[in-house]
N, C-alpha and C. Protein backbone atom coordinates (compact mmCIF):
# COMPACT_ATOMS: atom_id res chain seq x y z
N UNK A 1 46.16 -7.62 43.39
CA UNK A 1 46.15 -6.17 43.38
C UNK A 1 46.45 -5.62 44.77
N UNK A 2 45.78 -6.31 45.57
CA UNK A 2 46.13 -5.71 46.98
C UNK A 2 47.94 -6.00 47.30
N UNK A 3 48.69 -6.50 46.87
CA UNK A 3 50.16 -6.27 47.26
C UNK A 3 50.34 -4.89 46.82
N UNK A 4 50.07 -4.43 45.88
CA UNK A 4 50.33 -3.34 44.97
C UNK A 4 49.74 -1.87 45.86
N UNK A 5 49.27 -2.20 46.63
CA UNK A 5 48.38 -1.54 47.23
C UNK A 5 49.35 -0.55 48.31
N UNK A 6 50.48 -1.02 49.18
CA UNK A 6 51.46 0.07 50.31
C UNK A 6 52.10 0.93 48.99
N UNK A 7 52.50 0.34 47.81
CA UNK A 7 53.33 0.78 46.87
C UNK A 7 52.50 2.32 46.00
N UNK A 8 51.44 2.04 46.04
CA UNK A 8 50.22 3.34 45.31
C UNK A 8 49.98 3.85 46.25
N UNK A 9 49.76 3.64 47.36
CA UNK A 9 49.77 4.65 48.48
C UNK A 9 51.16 5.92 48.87
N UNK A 10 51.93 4.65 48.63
CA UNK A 10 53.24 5.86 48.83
C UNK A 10 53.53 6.89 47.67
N UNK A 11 53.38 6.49 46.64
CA UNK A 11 53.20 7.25 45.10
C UNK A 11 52.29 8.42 45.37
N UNK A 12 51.43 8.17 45.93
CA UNK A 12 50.13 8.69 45.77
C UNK A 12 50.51 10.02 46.99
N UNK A 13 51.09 9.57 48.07
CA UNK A 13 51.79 10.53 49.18
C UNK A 13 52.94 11.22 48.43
N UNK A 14 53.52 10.94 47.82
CA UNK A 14 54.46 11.43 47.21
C UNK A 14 54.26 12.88 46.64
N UNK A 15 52.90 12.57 45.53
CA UNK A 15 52.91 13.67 44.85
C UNK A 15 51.96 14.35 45.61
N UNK A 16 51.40 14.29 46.21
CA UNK A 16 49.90 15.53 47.44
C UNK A 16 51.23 16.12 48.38
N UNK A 17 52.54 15.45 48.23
CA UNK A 17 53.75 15.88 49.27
C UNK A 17 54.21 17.21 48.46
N UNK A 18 54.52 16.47 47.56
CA UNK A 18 55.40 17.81 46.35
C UNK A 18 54.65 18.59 45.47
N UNK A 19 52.64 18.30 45.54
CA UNK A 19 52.56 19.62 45.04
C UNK A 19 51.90 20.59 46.00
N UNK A 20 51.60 20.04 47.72
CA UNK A 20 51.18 20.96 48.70
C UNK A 20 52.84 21.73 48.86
N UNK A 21 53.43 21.21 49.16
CA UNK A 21 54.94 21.60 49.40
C UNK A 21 55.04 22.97 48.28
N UNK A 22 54.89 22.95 47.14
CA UNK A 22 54.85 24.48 46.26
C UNK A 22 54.13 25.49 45.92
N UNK A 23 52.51 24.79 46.88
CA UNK A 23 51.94 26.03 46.91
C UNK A 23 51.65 26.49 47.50
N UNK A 24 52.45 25.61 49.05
CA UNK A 24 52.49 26.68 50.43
C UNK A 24 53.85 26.96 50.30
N UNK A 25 54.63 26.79 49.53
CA UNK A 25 55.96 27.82 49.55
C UNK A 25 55.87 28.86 49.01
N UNK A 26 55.06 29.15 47.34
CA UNK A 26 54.47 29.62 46.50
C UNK A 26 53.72 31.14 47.97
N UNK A 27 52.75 30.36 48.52
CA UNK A 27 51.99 31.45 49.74
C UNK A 27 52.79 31.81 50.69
N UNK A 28 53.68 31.61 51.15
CA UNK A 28 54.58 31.89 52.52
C UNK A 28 55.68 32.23 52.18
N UNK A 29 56.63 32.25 51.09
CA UNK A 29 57.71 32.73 50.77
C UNK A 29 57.86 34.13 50.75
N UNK A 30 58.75 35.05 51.16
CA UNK A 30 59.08 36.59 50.99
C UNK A 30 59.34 36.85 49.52
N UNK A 31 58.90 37.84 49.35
CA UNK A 31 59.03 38.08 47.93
C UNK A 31 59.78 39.48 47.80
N UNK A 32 60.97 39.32 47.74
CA UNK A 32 61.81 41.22 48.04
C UNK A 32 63.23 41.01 47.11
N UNK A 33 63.01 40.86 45.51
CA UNK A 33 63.99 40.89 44.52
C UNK A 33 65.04 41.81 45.13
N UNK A 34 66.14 41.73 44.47
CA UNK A 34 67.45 41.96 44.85
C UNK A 34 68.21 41.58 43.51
N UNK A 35 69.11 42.55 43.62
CA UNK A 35 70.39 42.11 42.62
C UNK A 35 71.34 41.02 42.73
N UNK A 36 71.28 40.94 43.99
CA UNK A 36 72.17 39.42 43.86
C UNK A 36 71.45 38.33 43.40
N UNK A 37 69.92 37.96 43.92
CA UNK A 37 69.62 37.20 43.82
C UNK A 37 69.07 36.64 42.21
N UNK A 38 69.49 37.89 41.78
CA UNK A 38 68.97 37.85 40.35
C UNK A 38 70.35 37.55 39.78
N UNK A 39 71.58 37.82 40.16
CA UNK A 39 72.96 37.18 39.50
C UNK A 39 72.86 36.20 39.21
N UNK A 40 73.81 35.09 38.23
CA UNK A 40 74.01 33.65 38.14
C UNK A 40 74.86 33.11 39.10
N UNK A 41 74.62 32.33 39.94
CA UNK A 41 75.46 31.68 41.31
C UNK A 41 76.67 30.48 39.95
N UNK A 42 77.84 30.84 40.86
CA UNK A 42 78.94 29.99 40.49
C UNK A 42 79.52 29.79 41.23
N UNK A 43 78.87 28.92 42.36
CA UNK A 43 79.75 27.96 43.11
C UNK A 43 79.95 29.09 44.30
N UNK A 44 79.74 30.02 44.68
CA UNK A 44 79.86 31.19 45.63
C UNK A 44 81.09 32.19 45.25
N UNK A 45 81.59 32.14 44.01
CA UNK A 45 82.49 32.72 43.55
C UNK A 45 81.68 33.92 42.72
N UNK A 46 81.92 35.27 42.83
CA UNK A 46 81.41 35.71 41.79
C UNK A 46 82.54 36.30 40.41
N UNK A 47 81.38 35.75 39.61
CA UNK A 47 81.63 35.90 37.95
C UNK A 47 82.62 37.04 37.78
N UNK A 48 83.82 36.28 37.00
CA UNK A 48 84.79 37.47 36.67
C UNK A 48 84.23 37.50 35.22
N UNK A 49 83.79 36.96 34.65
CA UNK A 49 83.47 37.73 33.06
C UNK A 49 81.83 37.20 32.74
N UNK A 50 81.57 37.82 31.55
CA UNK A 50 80.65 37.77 31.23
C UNK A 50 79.75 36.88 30.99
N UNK A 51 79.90 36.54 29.29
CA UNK A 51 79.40 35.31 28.54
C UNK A 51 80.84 34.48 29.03
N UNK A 52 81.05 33.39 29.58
CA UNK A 52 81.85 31.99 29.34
C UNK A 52 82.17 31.45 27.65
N UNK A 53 83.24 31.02 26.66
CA UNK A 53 83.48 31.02 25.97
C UNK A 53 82.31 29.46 26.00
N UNK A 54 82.09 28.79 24.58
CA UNK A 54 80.95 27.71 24.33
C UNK A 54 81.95 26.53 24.79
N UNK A 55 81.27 25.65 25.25
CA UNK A 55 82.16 24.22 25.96
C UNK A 55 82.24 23.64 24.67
N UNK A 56 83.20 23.07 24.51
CA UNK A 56 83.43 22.48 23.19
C UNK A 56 82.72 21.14 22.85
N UNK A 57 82.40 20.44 22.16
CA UNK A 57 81.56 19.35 22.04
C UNK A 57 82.10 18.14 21.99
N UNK A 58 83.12 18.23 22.17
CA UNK A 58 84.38 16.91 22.19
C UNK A 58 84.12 16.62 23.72
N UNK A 59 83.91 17.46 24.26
CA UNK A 59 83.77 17.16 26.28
C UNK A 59 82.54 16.13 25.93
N UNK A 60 81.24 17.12 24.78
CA UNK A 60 79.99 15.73 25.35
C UNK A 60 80.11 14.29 24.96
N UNK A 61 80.92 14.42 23.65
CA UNK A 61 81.38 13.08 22.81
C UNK A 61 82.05 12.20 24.22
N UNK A 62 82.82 12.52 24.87
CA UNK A 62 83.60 11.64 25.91
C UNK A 62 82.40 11.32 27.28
N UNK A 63 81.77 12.26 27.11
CA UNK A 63 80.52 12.16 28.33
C UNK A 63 79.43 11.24 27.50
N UNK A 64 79.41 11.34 26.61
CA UNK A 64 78.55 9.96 25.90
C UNK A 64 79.01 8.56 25.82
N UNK A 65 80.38 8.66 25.39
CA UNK A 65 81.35 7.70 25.86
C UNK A 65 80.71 6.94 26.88
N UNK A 66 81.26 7.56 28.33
CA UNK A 66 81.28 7.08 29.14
C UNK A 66 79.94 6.41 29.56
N UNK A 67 78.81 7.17 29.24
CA UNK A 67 77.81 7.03 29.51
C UNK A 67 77.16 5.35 29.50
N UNK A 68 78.04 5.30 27.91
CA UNK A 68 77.48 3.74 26.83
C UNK A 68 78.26 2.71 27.76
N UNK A 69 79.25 3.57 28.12
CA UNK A 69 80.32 1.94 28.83
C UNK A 69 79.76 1.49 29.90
N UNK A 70 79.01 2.95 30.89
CA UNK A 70 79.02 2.85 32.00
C UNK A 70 77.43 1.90 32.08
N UNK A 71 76.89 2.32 30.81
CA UNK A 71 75.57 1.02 31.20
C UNK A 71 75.75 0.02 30.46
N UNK A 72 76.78 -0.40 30.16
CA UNK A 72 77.38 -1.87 29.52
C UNK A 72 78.02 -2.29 30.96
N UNK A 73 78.08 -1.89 32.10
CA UNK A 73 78.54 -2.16 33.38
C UNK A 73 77.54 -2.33 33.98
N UNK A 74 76.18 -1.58 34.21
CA UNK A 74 75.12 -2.16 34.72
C UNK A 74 74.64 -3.44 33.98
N UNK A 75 74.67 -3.44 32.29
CA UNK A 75 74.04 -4.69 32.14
C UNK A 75 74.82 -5.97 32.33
N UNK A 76 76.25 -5.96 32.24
CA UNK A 76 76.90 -7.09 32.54
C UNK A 76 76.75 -7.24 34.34
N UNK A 77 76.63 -6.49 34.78
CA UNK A 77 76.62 -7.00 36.30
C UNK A 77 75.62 -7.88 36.89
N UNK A 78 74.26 -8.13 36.40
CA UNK A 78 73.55 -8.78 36.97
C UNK A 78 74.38 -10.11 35.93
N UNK A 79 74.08 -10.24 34.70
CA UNK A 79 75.10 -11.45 33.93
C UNK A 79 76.15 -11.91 35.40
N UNK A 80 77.23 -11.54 35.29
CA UNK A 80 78.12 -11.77 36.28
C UNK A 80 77.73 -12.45 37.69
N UNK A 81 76.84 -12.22 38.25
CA UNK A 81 76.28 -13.00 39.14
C UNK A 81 75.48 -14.02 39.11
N UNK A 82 75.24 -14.48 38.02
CA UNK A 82 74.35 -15.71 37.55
C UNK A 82 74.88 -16.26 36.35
N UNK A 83 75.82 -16.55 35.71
CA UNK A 83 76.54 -16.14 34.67
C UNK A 83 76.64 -17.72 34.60
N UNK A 84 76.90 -18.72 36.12
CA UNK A 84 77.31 -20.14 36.01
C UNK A 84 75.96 -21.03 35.53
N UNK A 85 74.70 -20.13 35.68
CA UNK A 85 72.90 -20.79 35.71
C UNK A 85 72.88 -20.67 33.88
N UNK A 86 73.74 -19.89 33.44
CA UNK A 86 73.06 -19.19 32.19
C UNK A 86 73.59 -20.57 30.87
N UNK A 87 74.89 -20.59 31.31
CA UNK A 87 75.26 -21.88 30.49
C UNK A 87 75.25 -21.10 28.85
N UNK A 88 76.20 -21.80 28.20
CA UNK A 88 76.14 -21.16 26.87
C UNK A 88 75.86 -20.15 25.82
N UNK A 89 74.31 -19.93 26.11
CA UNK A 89 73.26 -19.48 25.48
C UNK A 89 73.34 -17.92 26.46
N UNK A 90 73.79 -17.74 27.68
CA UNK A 90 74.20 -16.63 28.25
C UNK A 90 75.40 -16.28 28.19
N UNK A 91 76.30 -17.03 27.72
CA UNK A 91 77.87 -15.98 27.56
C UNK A 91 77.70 -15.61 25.65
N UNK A 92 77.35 -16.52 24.86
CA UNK A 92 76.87 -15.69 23.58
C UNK A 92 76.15 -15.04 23.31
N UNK A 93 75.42 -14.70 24.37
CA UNK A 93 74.55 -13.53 24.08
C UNK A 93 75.17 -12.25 25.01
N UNK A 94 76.21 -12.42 25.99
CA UNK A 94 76.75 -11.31 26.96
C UNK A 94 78.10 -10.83 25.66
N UNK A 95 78.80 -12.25 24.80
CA UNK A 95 79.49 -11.34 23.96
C UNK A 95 78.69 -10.33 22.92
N UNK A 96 77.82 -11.48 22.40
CA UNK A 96 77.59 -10.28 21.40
C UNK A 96 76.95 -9.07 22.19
N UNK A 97 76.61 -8.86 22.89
CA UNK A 97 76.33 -7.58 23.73
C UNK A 97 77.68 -6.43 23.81
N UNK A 98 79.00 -7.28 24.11
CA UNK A 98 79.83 -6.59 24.50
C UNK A 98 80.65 -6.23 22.76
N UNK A 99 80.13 -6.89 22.04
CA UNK A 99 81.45 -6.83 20.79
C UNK A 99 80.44 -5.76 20.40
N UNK A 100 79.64 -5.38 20.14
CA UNK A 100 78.54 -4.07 19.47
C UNK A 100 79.20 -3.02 19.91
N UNK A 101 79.15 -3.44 21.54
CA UNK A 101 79.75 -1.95 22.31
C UNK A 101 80.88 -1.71 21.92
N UNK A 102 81.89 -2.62 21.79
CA UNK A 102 83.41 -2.56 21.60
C UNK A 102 83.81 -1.95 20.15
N UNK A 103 82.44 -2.65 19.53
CA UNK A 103 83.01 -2.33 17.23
C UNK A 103 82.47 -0.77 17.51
N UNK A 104 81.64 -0.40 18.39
CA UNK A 104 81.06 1.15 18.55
C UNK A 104 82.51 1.74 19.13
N UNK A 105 83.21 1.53 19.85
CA UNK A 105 84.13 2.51 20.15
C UNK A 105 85.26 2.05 19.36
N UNK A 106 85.64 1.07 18.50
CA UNK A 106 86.38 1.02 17.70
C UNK A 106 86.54 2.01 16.67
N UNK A 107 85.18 2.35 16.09
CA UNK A 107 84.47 3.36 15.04
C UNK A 107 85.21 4.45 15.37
N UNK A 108 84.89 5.07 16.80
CA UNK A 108 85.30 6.15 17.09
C UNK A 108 86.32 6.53 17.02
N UNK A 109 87.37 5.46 17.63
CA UNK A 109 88.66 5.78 17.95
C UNK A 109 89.33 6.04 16.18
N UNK A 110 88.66 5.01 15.21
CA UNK A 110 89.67 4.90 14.02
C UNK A 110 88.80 6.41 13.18
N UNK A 111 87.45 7.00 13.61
CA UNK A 111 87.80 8.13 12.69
C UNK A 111 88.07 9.26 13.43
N UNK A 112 88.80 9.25 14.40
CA UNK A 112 89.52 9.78 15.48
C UNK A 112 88.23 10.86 16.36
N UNK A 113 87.64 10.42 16.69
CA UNK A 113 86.26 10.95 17.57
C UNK A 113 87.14 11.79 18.96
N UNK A 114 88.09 10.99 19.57
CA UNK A 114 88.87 11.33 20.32
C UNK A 114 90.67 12.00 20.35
N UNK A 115 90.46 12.37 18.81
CA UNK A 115 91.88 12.90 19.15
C UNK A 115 91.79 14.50 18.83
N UNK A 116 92.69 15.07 19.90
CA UNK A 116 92.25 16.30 20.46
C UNK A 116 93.63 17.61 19.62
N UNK A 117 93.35 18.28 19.67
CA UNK A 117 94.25 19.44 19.64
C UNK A 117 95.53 19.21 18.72
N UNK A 118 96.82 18.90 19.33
CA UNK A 118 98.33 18.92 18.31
C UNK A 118 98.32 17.52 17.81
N UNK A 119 97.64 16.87 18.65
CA UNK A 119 97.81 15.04 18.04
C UNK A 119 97.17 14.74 16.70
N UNK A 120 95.73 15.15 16.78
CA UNK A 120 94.69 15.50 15.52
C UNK A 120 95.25 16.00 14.40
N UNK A 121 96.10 16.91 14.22
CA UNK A 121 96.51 17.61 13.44
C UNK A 121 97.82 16.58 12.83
N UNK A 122 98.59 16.03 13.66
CA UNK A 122 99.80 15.34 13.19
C UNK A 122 99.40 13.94 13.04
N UNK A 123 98.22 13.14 13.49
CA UNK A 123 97.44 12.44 12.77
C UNK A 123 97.01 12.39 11.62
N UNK A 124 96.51 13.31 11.09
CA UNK A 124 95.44 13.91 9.75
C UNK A 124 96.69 14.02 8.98
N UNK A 125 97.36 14.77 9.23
CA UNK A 125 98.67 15.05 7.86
C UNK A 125 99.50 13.36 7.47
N UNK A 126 99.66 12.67 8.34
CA UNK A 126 100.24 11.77 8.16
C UNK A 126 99.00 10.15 7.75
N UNK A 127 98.23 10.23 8.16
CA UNK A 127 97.38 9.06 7.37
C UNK A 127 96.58 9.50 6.20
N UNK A 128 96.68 10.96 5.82
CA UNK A 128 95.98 10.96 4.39
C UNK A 128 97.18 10.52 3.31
N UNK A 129 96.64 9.96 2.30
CA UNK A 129 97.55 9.29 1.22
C UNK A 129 97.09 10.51 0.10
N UNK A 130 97.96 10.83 -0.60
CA UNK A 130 97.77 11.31 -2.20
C UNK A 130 96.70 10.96 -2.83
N UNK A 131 96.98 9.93 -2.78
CA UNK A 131 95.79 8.85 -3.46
C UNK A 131 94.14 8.77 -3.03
N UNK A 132 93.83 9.90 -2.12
CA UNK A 132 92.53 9.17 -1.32
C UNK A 132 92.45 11.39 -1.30
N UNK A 133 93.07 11.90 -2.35
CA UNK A 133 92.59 13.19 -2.03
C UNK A 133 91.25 14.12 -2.61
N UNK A 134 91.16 14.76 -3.10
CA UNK A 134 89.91 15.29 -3.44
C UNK A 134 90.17 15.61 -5.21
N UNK A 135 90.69 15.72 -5.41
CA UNK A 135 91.59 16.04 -6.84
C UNK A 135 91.35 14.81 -7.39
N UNK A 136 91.89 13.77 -6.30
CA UNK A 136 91.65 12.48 -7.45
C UNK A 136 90.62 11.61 -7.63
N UNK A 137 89.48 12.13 -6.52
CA UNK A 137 88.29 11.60 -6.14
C UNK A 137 86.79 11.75 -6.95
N UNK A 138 87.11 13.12 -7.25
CA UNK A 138 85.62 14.32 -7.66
C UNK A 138 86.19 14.15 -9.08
N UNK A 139 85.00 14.13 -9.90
CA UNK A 139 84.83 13.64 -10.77
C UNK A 139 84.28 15.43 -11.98
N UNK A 140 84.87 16.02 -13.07
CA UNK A 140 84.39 17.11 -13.33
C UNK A 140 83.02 17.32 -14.27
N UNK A 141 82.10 17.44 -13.82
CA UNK A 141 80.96 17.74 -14.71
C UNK A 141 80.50 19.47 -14.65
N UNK A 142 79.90 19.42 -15.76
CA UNK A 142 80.17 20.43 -16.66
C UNK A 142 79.43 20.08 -18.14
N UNK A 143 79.57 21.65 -18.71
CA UNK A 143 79.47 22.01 -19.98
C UNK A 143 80.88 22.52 -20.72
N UNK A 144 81.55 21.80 -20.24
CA UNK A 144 83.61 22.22 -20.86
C UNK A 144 83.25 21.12 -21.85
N UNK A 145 83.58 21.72 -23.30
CA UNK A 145 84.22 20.57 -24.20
C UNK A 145 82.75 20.12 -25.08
N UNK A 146 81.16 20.71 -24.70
CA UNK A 146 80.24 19.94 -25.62
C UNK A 146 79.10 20.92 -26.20
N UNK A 147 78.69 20.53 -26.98
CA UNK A 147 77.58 21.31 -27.44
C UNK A 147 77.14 22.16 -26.55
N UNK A 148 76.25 23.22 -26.47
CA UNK A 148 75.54 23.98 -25.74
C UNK A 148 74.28 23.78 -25.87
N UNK A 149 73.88 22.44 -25.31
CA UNK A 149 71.90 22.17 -25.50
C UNK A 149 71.10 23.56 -25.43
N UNK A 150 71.31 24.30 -24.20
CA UNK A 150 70.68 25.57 -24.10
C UNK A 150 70.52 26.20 -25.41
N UNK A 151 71.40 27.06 -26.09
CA UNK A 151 71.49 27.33 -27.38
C UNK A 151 70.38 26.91 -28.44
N UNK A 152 70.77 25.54 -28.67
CA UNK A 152 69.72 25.37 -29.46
C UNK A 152 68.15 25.02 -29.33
N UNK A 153 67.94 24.53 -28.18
CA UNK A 153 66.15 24.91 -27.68
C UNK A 153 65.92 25.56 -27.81
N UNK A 154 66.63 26.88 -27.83
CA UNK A 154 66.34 28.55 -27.66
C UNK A 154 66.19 28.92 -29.19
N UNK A 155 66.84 28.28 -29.93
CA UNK A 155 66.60 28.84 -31.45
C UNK A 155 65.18 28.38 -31.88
């Protein structure tokens, strides 16, 4: 326990750091609102319009993307440096690590997660078949063509 001991001390400084730090800023800070300071800061530019149109959600899909690859790069990197100790039993377990990630962006790409704007569109028209449309799919149910059960309970 005592190794553990410089490590809880500094933790322990840490937070008596950051919560004296806000409530002598909290006591000593000027307090004299203003209109600017009440604006939304953009970068020191000020705002030519209002509301910003909504970011489209295809940006977060690619920022998730990246996200999955980018810690399939942290976990292969320690692999990679010990990779010759691991022998067998560590490169079949680093593929199947990597083929999950890979059949995951395969998914994406084939139900087009990533295709954007004029491509999407001339994609979609050209891989739908006749055969795979909604007409020939959906099935009609109904009361066309049979007795009227209602009707006769009611009598």
């Amino acid at each position: 326990m005592g190794q553990y001991l410089p490590i809880f001390a500094m933790l322990v400084l840490a937070i008596v750091f950051a919560v004296v730090s806000r409530f002598v800023s909290d006591l000593l800070a000027p307090r004299r609102p203003s209109i600017p300071k009440s604006q939304p800061y953009e970068c020191g530019i000020v705002p030519e319009s209002g509301n910003p149109e909504r970011f489209p959600v295809k940006f977060f899909l690619v920022a998730m993307i990246f996200i999955v690859f980018d810690i399939e790069i942290i976990f292969m990197f320690p692999f990679a440096t010990v990779f010759r100790e691991l022998g067998g039993f560590g490169i079949a377990a680093i593929l199947i690590f990597s083929a999950a990630v890979f059949e995951s962006f395969v998914y994406l790409i084939s139900n087009g997660a990533l295709d954007w704007g004029p491509a999407k569109n001339m994609r979609r028209s050209v891989s739908v078949s006749p055969a795979r449309t909604s007409a020939s799919n959906v099935r009609v149910v109904g009361l066309e063509g049979r007795d009227n059960p209602v009707s006769e309970e009611a009598a």
